[in-house]
C-alpha atoms as a PDB file:
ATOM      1  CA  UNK A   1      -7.938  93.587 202.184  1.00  0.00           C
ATOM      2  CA  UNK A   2      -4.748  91.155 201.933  1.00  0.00           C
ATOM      3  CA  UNK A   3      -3.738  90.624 198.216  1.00  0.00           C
ATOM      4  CA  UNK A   4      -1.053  88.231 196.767  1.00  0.00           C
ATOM      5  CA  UNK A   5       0.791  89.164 193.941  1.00  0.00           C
ATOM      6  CA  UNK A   6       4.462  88.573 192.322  1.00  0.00           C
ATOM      7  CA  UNK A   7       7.350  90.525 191.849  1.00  0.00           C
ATOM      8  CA  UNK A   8       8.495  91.368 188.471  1.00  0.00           C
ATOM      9  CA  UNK A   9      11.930  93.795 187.927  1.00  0.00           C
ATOM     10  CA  UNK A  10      11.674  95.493 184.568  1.00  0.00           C
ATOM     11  CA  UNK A  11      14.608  96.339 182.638  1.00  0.00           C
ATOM     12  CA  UNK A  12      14.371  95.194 179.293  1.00  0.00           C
ATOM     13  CA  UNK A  13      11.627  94.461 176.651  1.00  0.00           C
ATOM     14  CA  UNK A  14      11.563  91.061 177.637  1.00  0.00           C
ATOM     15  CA  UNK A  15      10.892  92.143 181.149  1.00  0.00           C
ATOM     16  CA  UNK A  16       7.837  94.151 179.368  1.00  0.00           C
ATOM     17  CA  UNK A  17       6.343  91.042 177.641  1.00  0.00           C
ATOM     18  CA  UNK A  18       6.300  88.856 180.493  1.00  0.00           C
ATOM     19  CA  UNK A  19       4.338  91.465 182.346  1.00  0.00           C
ATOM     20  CA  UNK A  20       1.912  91.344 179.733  1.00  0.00           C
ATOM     21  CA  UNK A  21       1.583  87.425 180.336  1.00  0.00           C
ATOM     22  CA  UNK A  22       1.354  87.617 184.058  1.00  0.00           C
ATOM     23  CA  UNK A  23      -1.307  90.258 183.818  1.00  0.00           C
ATOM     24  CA  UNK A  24      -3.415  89.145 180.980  1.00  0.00           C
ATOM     25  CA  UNK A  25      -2.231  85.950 180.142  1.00  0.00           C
ATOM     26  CA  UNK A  26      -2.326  84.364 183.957  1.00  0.00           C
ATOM     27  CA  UNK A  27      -3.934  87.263 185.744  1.00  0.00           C
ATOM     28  CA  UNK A  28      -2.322  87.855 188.466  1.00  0.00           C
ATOM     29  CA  UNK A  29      -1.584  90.576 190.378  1.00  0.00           C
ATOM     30  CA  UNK A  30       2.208  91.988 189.838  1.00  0.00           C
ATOM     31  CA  UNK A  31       4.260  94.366 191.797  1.00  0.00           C
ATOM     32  CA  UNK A  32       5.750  96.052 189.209  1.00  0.00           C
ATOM     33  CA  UNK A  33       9.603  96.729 190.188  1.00  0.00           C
ATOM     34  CA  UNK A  34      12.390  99.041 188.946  1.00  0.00           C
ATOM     35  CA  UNK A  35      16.206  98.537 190.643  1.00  0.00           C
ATOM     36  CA  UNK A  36      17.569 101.316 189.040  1.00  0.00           C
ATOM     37  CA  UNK A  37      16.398 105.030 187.681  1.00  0.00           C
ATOM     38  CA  UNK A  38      17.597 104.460 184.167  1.00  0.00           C
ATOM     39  CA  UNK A  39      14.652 101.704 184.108  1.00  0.00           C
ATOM     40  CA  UNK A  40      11.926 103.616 184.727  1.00  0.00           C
ATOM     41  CA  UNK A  41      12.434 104.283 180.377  1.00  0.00           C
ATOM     42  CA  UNK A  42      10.006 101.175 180.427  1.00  0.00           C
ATOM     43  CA  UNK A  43       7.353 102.410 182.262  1.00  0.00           C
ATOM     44  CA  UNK A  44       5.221 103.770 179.266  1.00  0.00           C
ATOM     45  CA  UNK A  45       5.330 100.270 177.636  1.00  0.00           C
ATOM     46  CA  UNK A  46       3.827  98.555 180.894  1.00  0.00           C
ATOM     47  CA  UNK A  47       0.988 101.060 181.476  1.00  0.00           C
ATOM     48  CA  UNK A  48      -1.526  99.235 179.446  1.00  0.00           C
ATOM     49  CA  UNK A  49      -1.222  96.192 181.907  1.00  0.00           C
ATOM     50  CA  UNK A  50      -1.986  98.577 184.645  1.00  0.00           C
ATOM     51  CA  UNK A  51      -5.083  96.949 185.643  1.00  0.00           C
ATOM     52  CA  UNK A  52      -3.087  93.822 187.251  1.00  0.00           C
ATOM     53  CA  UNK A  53      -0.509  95.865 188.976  1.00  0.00           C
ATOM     54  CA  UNK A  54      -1.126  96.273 192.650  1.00  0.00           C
ATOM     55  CA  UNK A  55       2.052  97.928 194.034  1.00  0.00           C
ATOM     56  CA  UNK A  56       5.512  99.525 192.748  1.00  0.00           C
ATOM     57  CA  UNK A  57       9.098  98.772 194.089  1.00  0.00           C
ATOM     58  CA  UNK A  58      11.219 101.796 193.654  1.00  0.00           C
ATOM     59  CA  UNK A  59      13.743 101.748 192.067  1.00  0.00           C
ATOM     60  CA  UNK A  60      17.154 102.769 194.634  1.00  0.00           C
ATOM     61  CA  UNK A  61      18.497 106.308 195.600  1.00  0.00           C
ATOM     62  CA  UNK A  62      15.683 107.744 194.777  1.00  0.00           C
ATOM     63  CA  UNK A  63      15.528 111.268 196.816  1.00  0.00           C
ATOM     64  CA  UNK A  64      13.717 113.546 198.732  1.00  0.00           C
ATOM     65  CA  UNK A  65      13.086 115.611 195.593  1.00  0.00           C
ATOM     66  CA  UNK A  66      11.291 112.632 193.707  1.00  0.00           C
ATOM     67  CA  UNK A  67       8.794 112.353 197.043  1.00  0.00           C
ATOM     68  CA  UNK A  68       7.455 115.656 196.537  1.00  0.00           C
ATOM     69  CA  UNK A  69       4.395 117.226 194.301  1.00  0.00           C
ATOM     70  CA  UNK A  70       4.693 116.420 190.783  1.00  0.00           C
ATOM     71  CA  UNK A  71       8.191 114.058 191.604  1.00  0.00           C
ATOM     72  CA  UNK A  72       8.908 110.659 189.893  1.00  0.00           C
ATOM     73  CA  UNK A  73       6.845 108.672 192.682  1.00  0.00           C
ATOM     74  CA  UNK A  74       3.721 110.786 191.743  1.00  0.00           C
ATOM     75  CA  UNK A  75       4.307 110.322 188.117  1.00  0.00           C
ATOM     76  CA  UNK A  76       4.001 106.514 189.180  1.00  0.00           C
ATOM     77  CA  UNK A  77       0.873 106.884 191.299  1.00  0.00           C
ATOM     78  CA  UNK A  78      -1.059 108.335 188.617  1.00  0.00           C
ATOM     79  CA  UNK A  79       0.025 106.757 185.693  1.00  0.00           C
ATOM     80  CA  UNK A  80      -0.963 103.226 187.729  1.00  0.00           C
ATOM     81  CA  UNK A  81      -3.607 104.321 189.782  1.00  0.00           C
ATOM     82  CA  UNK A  82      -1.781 102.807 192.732  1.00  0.00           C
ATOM     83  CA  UNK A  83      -1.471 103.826 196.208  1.00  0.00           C
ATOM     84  CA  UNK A  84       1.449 101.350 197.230  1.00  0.00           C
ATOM     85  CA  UNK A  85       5.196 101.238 197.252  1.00  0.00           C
ATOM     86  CA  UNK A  86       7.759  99.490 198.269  1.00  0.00           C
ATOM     87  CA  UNK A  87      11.479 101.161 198.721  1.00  0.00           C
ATOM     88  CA  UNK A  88      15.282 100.297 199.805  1.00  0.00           C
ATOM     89  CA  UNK A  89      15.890 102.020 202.599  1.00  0.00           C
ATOM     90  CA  UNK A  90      19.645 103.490 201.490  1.00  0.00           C
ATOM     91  CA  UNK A  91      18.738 106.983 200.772  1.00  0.00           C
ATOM     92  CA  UNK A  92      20.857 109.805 202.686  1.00  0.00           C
ATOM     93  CA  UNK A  93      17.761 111.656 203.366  1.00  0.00           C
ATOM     94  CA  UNK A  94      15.238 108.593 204.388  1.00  0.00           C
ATOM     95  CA  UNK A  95      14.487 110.597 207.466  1.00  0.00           C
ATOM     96  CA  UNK A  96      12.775 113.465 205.408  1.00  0.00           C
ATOM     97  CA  UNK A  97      11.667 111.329 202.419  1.00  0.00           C
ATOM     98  CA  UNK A  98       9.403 109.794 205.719  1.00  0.00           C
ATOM     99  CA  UNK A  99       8.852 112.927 206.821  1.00  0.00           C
ATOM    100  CA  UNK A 100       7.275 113.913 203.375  1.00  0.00           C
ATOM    101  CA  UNK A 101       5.513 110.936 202.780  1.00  0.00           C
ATOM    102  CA  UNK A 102       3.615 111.188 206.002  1.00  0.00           C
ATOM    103  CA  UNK A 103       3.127 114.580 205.456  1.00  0.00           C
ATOM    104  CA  UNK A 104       1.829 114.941 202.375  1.00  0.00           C
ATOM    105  CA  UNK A 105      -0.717 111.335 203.454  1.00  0.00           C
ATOM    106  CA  UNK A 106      -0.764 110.718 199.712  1.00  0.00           C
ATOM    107  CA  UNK A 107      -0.059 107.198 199.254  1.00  0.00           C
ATOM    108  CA  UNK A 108       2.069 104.343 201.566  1.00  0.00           C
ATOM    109  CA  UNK A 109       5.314 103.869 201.535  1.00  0.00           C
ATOM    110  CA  UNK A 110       6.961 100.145 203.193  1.00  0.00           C
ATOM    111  CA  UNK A 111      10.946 100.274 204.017  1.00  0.00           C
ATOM    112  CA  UNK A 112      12.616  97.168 203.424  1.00  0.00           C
ATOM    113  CA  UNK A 113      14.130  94.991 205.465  1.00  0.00           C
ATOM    114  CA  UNK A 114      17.573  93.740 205.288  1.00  0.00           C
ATOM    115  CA  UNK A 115      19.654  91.243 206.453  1.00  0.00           C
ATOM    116  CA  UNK A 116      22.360  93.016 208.716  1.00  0.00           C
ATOM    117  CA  UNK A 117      22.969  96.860 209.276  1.00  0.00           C
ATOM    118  CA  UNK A 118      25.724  98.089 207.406  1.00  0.00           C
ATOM    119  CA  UNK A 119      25.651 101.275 205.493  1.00  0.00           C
ATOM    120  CA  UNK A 120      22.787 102.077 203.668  1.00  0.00           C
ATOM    121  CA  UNK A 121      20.696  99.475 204.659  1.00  0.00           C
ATOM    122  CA  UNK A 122      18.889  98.793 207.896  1.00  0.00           C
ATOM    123  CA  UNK A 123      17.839  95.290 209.485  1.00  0.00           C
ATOM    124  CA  UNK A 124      13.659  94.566 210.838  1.00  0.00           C
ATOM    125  CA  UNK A 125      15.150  95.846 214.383  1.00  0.00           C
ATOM    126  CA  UNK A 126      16.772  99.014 213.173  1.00  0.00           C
ATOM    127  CA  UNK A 127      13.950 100.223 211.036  1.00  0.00           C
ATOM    128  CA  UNK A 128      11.375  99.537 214.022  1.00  0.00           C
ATOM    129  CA  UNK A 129      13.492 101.561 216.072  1.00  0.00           C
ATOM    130  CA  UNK A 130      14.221 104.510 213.381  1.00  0.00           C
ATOM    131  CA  UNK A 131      10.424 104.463 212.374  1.00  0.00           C
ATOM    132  CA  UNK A 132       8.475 102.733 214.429  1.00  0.00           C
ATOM    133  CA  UNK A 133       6.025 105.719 215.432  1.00  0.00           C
ATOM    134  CA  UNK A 134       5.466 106.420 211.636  1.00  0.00           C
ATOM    135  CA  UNK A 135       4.851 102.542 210.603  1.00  0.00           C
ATOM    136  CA  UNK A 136       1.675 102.851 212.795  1.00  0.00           C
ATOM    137  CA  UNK A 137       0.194 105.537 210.162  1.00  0.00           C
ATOM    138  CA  UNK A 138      -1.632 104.414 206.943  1.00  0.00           C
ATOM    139  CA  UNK A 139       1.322 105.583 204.732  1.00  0.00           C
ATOM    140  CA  UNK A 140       4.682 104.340 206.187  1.00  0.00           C
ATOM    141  CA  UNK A 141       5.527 100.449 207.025  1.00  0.00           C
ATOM    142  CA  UNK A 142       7.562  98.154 206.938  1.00  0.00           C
ATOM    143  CA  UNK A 143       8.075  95.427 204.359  1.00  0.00           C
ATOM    144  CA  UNK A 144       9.665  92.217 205.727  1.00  0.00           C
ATOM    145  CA  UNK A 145      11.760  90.587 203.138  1.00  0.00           C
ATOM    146  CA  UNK A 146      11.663  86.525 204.040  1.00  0.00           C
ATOM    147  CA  UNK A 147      15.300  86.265 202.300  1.00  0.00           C
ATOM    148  CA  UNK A 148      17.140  89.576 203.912  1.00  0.00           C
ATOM    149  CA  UNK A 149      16.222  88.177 207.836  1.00  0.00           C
ATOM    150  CA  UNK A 150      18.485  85.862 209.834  1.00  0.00           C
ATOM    151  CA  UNK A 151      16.892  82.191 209.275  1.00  0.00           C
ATOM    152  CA  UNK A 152      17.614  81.881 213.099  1.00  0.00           C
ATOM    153  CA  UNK A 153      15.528  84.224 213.890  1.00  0.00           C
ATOM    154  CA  UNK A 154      12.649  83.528 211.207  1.00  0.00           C
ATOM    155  CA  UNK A 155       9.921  82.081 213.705  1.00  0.00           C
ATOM    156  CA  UNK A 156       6.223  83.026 214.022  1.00  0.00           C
ATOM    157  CA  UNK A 157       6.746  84.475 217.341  1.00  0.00           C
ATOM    158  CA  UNK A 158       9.626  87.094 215.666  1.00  0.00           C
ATOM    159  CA  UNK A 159       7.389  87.981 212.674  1.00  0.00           C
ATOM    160  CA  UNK A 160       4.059  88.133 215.128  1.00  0.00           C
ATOM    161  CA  UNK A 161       6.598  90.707 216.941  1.00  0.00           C
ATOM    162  CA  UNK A 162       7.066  92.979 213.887  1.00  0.00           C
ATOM    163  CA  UNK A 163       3.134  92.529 212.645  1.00  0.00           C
ATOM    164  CA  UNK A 164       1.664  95.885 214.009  1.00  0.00           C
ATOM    165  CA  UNK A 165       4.272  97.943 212.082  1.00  0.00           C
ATOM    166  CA  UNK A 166       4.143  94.786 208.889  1.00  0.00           C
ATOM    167  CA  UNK A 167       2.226  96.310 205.439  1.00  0.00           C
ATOM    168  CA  UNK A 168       4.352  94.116 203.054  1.00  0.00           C
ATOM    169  CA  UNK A 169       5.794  90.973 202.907  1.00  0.00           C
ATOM    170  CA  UNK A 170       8.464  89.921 200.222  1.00  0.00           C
ATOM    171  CA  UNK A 171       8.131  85.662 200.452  1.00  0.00           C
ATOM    172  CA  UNK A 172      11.125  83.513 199.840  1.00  0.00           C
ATOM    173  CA  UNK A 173      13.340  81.493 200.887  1.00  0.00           C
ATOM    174  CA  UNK A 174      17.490  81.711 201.284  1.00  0.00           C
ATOM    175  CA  UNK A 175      19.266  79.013 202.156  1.00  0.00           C
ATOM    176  CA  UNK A 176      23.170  78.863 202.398  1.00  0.00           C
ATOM    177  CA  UNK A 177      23.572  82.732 201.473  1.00  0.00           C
ATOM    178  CA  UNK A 178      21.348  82.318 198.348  1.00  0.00           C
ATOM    179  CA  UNK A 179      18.639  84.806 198.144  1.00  0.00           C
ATOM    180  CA  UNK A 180      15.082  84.616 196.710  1.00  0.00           C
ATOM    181  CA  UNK A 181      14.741  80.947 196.089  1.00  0.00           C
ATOM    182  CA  UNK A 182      11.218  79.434 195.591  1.00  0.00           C
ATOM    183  CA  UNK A 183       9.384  78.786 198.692  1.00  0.00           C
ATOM    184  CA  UNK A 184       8.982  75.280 199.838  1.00  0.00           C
ATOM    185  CA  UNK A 185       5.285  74.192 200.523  1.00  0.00           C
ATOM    186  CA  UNK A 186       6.466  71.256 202.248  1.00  0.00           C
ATOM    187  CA  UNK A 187       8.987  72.352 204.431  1.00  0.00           C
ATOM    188  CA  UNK A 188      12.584  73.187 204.700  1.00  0.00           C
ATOM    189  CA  UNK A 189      14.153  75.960 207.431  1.00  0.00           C
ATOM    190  CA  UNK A 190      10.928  76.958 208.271  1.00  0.00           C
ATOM    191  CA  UNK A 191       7.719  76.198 206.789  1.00  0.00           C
ATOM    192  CA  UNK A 192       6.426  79.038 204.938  1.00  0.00           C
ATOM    193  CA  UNK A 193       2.664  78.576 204.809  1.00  0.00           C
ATOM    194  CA  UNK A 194       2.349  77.496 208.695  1.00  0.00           C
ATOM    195  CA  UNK A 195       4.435  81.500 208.920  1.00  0.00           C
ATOM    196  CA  UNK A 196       2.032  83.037 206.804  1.00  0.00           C
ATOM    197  CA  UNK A 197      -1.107  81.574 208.291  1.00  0.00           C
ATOM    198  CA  UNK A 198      -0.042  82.495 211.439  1.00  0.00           C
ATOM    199  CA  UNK A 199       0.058  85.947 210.022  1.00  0.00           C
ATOM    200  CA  UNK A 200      -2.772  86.582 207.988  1.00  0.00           C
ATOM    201  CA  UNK A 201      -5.153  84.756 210.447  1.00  0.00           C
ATOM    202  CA  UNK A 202      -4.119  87.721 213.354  1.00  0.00           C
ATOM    203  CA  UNK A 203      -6.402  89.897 214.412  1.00  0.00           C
ATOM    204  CA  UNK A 204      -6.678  93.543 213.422  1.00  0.00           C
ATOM    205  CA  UNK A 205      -4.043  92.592 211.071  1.00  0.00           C
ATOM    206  CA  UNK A 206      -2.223  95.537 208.755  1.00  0.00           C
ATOM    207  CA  UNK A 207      -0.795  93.626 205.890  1.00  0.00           C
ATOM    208  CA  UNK A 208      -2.363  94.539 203.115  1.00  0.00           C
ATOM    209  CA  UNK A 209       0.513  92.578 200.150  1.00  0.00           C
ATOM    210  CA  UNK A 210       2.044  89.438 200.342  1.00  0.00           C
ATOM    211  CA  UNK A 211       4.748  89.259 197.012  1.00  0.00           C
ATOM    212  CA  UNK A 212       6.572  86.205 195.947  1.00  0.00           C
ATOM    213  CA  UNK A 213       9.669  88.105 195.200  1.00  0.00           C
ATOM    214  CA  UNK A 214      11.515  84.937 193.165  1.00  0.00           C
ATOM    215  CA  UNK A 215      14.726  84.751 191.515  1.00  0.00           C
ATOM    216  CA  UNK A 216      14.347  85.191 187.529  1.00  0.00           C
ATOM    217  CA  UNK A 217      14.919  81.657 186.751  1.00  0.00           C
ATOM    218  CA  UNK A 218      12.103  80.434 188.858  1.00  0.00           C
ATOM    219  CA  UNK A 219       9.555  82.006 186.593  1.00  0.00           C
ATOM    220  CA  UNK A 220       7.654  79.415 186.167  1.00  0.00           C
ATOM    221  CA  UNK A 221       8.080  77.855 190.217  1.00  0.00           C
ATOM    222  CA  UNK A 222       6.413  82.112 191.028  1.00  0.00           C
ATOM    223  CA  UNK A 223       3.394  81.181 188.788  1.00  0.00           C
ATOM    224  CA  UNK A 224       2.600  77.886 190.538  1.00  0.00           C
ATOM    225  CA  UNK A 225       2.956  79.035 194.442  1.00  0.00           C
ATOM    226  CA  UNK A 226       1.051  82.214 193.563  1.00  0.00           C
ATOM    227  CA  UNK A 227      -1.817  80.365 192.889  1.00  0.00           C
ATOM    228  CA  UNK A 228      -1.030  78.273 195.964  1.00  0.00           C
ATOM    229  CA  UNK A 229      -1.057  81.674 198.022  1.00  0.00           C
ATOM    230  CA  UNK A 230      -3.871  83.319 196.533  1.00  0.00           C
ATOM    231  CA  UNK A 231      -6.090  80.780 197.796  1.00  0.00           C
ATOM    232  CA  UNK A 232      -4.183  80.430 200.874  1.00  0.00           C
ATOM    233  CA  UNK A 233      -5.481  84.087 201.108  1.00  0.00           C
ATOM    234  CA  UNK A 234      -9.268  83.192 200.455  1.00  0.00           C
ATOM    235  CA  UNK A 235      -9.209  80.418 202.679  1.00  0.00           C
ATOM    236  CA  UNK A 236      -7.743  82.624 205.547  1.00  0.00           C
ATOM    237  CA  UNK A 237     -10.107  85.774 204.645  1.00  0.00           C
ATOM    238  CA  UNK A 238     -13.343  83.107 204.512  1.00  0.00           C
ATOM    239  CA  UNK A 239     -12.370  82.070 208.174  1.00  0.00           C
ATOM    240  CA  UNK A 240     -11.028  85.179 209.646  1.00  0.00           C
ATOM    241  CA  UNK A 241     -11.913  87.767 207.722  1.00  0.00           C
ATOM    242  CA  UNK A 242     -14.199  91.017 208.583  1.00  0.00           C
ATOM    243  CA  UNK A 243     -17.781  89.996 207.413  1.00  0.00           C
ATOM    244  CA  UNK A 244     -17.036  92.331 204.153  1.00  0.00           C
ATOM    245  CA  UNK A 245     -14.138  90.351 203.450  1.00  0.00           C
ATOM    246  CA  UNK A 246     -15.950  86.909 203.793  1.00  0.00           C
ATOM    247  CA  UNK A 247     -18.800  88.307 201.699  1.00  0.00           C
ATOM    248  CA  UNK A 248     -16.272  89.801 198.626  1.00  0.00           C
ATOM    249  CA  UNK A 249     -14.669  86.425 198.385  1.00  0.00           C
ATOM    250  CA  UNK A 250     -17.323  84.264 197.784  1.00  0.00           C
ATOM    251  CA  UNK A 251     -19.026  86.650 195.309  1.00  0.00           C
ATOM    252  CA  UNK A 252     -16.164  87.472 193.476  1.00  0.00           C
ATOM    253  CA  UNK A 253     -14.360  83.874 193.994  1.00  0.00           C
ATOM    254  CA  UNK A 254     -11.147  85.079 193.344  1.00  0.00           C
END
């Protein structure tokens, strides 16, 4: 079942407190996000707002070794009870951090997109090609970043394209080579809820997050749309949604 959430990075006790009032102050859902290793120091102080966080973004470099039994991704898993993350795809060994993820059919794992190939990183087109076999299994896919794609190329029909390999999607705008603006719910490059409509109304559909990933200074811009998607989200599930799905949102309206 589709959620919507927001993206939070966490790197300070500041970061910590307003996780606590997007989880139990607003109660929302929050992908809880770490950009770098030395982060992760914070994760014991967000724990008790675990019931509100639906997915982790890894932090970067993380390697094969942190993948495997008893590694830093499984020390996430359990101290969240989540199934769901979200990575950068610049690590030397992505090929057998895949490999061990499918493998081991523990949790799911969604690659980033980026903007351009260059080292490191790896464009919607690249990772389809690299992985494409593996994003059709329940625990690799691909998470399409609105701001890290060409606007050129950001149409219905390219997304529609990249939907059967499509778990996540990181929503934002980026206009002159600004990233992770607020999106614009009346319309500016492209129109953001006619895209994500489009999406979430396809059949046999596999995206099961859709994050506003914001800029920190649009705090309080995140907190408005996500209301504005969540109920995009019931209105799309109530119309073409499995009969489960129609049935959970009406009794749990929300």
């Amino acid at each position: 079942m589709i959620r919507g959430s927001v993206s939070w990075f966490v790197s300070s006790d500041k970061d910590v407190e307003v996780i606590k009032g997007l989880t139990s102050g607003y109660k929302v859902n929050v992908q809880l996000a770490f950009y770098e290793k030395k982060d992760l120091v914070f994760t014991e102080k967000c724990i008790p707002h675990k019931n509100r966080i639906s997915s982790i973004h890894l932090p970067k470099h993380l390697t094969r070794q942190d993948y495997l039994e008893g590694g830093i991704v499984d020390n996430l898993r359990q101290q969240f009870d989540v199934d769901f993350f979200v990575v950068h795809p610049w690590a030397d060994d992505l090929d057998r951090i895949v490999d061990v993820v499918v493998e081991r059919e523990m949790y799911c794992l969604c690659l980033e997109t980026f903007k351009v190939s260059k080292k490191g990183g790896r464009n919607a087109l690249d990772l389809l090609a690299m992985y494409g076999r593996q994003f059709i299994t329940p625990f690799v896919g691909m998470c399409v970043d609105f701001s890290h794609i060409e606007t050129s190329v950001l149409s219905v029909e390219f997304l529609k394209g990249l939907l059967p390999y499509t778990k996540m999607i990181h929503l934002s705008t980026r206009r002159e080579g600004v990233q992770h603006l607020p999106v614009d719910l009346k319309k500016t490059d492209f129109h953001a809820p006619t895209l994500i409509t489009e999406l979430l109304k396809s059949k046999n559909n596999p995206i099961r997050e859709v994050v506003l990933e914001y800029a920190k200074e649009y705090y309080k811009t995140q907190i408005r749309d996500i209301f504005w998607l969540n109920d995009a989200i019931i209105r799309l599930r109530r119309r073409f949604g499995t009969e489960e799905e129609k049935e959970a949102t009406w009794r749990n309206k929300k």
